[in-house]
N, C-alpha and C. Protein backbone atom coordinates (compact mmCIF):
# COMPACT_ATOMS: atom_id res chain seq x y z
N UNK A 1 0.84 -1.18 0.00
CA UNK A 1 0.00 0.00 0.00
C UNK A 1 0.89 1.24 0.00
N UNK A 2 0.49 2.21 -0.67
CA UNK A 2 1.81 3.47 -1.02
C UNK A 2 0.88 4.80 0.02
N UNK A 3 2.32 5.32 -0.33
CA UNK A 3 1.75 6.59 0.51
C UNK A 3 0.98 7.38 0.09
N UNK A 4 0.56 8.86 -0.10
CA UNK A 4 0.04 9.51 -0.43
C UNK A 4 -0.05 11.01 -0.23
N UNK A 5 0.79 12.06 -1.05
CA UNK A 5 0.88 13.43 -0.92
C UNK A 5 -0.86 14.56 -1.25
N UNK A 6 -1.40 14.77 0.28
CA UNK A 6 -2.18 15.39 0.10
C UNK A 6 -2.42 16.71 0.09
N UNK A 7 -3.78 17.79 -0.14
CA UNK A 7 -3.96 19.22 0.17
C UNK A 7 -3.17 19.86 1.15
N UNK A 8 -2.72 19.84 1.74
CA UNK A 8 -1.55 20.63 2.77
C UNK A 8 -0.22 20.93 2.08
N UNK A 9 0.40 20.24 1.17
CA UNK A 9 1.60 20.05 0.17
C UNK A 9 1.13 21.13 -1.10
N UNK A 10 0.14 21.25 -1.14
CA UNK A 10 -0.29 22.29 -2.15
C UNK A 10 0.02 23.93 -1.92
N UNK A 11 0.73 24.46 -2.52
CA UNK A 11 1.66 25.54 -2.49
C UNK A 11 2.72 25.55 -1.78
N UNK A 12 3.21 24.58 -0.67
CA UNK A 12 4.03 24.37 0.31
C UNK A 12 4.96 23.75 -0.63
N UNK A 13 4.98 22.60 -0.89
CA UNK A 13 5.88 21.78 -2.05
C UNK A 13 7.57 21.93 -0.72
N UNK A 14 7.80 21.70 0.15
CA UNK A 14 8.85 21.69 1.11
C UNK A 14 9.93 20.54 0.65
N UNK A 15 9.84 20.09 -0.16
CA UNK A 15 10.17 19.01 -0.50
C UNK A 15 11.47 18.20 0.27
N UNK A 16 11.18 18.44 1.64
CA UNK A 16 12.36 17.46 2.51
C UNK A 16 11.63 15.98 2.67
N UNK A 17 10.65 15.98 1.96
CA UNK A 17 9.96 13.92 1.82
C UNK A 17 11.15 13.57 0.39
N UNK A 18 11.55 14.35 -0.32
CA UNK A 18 12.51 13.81 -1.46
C UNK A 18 13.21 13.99 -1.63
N UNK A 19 13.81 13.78 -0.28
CA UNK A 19 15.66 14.03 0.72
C UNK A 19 15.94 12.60 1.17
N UNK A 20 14.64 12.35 1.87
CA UNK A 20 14.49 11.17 2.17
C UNK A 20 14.03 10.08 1.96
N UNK A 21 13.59 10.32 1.12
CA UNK A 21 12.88 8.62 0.02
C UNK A 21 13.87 8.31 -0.37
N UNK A 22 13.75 6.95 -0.09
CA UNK A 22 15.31 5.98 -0.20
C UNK A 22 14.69 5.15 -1.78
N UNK A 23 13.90 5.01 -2.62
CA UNK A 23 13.59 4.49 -3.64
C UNK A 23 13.53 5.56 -4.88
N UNK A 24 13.13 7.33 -4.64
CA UNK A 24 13.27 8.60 -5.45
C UNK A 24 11.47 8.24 -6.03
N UNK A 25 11.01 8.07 -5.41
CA UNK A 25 9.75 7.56 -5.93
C UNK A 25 8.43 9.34 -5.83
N UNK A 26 8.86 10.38 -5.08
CA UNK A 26 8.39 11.42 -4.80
C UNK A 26 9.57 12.35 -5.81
N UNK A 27 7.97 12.65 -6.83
CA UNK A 27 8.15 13.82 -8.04
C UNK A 27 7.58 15.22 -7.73
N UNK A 28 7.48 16.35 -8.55
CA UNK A 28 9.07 16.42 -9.19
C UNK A 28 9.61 16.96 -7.94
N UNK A 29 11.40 16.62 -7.74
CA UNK A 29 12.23 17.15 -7.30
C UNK A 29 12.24 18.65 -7.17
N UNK A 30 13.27 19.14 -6.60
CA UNK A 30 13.24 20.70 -6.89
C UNK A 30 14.47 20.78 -7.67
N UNK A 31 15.38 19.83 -8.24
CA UNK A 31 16.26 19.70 -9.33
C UNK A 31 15.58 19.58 -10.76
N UNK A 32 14.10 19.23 -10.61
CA UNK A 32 13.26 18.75 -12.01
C UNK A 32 12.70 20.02 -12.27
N UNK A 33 13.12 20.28 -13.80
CA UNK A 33 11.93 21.39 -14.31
C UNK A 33 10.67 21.87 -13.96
N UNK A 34 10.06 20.62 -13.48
CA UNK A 34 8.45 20.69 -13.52
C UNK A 34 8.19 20.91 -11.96
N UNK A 35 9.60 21.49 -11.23
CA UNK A 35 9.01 21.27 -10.00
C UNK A 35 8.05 22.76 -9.36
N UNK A 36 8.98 23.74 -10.54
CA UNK A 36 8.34 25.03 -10.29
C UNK A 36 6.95 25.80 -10.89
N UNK A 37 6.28 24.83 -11.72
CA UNK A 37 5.44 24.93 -12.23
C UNK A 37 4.08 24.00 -11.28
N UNK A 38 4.76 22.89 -10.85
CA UNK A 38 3.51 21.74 -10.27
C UNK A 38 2.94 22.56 -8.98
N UNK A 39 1.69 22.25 -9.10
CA UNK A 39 1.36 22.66 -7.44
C UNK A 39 1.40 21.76 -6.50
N UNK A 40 1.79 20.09 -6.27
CA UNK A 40 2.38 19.81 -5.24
C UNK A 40 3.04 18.31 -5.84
N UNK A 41 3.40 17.72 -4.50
CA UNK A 41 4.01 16.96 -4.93
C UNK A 41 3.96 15.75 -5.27
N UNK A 42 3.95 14.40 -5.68
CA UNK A 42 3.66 13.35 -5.88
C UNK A 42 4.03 11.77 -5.47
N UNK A 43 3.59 11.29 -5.61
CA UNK A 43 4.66 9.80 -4.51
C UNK A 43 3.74 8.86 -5.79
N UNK A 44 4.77 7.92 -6.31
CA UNK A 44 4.13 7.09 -7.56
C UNK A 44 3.98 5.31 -6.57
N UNK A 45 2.70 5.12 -6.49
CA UNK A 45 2.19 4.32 -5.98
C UNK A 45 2.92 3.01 -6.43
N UNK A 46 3.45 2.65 -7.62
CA UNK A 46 4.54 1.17 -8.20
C UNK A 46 5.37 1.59 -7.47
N UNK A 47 5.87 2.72 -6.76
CA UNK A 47 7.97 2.88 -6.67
C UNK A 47 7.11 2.81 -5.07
N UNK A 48 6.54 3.53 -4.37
CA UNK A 48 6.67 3.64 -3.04
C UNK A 48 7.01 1.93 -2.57
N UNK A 49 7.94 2.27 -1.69
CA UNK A 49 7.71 0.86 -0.28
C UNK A 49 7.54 0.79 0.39
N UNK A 50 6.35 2.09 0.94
CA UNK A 50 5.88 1.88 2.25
C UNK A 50 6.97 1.83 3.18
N UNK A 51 7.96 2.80 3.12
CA UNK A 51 8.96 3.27 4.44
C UNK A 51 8.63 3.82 5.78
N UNK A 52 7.99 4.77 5.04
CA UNK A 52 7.37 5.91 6.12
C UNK A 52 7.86 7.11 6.42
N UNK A 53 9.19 7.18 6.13
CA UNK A 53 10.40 8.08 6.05
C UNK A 53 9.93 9.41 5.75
N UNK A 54 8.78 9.54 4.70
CA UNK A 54 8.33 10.94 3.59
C UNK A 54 7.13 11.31 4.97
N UNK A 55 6.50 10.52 5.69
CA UNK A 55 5.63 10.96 6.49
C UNK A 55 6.37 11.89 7.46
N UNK A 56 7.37 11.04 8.30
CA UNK A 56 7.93 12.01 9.28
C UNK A 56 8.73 12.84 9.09
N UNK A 57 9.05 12.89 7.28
CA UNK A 57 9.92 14.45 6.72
C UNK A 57 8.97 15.92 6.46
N UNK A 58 7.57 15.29 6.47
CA UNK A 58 7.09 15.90 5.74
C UNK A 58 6.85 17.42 6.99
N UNK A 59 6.83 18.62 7.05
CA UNK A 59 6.36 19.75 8.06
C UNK A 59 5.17 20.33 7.77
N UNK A 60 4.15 19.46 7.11
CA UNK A 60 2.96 20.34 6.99
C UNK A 60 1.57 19.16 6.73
N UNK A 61 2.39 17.86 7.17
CA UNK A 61 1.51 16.74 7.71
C UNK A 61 0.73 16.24 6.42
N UNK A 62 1.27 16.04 4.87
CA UNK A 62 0.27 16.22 4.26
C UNK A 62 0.50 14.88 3.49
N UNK A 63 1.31 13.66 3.94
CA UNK A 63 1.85 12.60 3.47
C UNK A 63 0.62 11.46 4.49
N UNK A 64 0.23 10.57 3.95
CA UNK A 64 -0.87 9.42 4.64
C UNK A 64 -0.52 8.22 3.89
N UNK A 65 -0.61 6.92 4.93
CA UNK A 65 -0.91 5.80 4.01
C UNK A 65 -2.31 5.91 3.17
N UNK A 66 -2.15 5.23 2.18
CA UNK A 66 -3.16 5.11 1.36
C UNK A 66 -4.85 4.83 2.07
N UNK A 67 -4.71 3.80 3.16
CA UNK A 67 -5.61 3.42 4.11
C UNK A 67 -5.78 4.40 5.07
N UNK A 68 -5.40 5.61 5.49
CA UNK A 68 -5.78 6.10 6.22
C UNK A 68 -5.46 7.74 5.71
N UNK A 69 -5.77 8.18 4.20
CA UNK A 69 -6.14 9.56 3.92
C UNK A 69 -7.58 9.81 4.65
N UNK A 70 -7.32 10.94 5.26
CA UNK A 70 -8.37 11.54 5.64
C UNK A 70 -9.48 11.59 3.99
N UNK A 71 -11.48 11.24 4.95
CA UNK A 71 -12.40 11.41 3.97
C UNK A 71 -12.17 12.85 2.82
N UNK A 72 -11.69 14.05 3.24
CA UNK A 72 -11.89 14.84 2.26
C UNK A 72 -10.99 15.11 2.19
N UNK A 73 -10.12 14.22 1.84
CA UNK A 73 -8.90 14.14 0.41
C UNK A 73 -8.64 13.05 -0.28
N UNK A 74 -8.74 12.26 0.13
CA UNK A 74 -9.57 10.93 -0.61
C UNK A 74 -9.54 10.93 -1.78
N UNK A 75 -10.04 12.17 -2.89
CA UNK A 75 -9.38 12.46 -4.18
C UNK A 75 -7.78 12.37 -4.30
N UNK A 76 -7.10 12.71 -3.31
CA UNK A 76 -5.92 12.87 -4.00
C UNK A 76 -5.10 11.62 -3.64
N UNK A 77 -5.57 10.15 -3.45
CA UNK A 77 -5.30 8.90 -3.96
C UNK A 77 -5.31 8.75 -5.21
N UNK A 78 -6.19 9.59 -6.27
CA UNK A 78 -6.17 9.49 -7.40
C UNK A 78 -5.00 10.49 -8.53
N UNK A 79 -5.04 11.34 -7.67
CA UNK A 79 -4.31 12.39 -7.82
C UNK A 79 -2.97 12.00 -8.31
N UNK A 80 -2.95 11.51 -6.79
CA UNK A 80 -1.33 11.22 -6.79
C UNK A 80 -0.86 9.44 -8.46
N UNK A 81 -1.97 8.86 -8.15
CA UNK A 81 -1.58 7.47 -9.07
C UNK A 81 -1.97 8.26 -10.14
N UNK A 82 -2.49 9.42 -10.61
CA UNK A 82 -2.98 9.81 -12.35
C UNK A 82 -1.74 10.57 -12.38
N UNK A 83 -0.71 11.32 -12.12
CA UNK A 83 0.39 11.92 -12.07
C UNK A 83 1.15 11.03 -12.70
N UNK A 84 1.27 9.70 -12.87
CA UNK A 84 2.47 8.44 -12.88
C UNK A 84 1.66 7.43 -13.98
N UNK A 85 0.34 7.74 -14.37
CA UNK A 85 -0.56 7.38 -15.52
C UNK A 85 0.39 7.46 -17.08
C-alpha cells in the first residue's frame, strides 16, 4: 500500500519527503523542471515501499498511508496514481 501526498503540500511543495525517500519515488524534485510549475508533490504508488520516512519528513503533515487519507482528500489517492498514468 503506497503513501500519499495530500492538500496541505499544495503551495508548500517543502520538499524534505525527497531528501528522504530511499527508492526517489516522490516527483518532481526541486532539481526537475516541472518542479516550479507543479502545485504539489507526488509519490508514484509502483515505486513507493511503504517506508514511512516521507511521512515524518514531511512539516505540513500532508503525506498518509493510502488506508488512512483523511475522507476529504480521498481524491488525492487518485491524484497522486494519475500523475504516474
Amino acid at each position: 500500500m503506497a503513501y500519499v501526498i495530500s492538500e496541505p503540500c499544495i503551495g508548500t511543495k517543502d520538499a524534505s519527503c525527497t531528501e528522504v525517500c530511499p527508492v526517489d519515488c516522490i516527483h518532481p524534485t526541486p532539481d526537475e523542471p516541472e518542479f516550479e510549475t507543479a502545485e504539489q508533490l507526488f509519490i508514484d504508488p509502483d515505486e513507493c515501499i511503504d517506508c514511512d520516512a516521507c511521512v515524518e519528513a514531511c512539516p505540513v503533515d500532508a503525506i498518509f498511508s493510502e488506508d488512512q487519507v483523511p475522507d476529504e482528500w480521498q481524491k488525492y489517492i487518485a491524484v497522486n496514481a494519475g500523475h504516474y498514468a
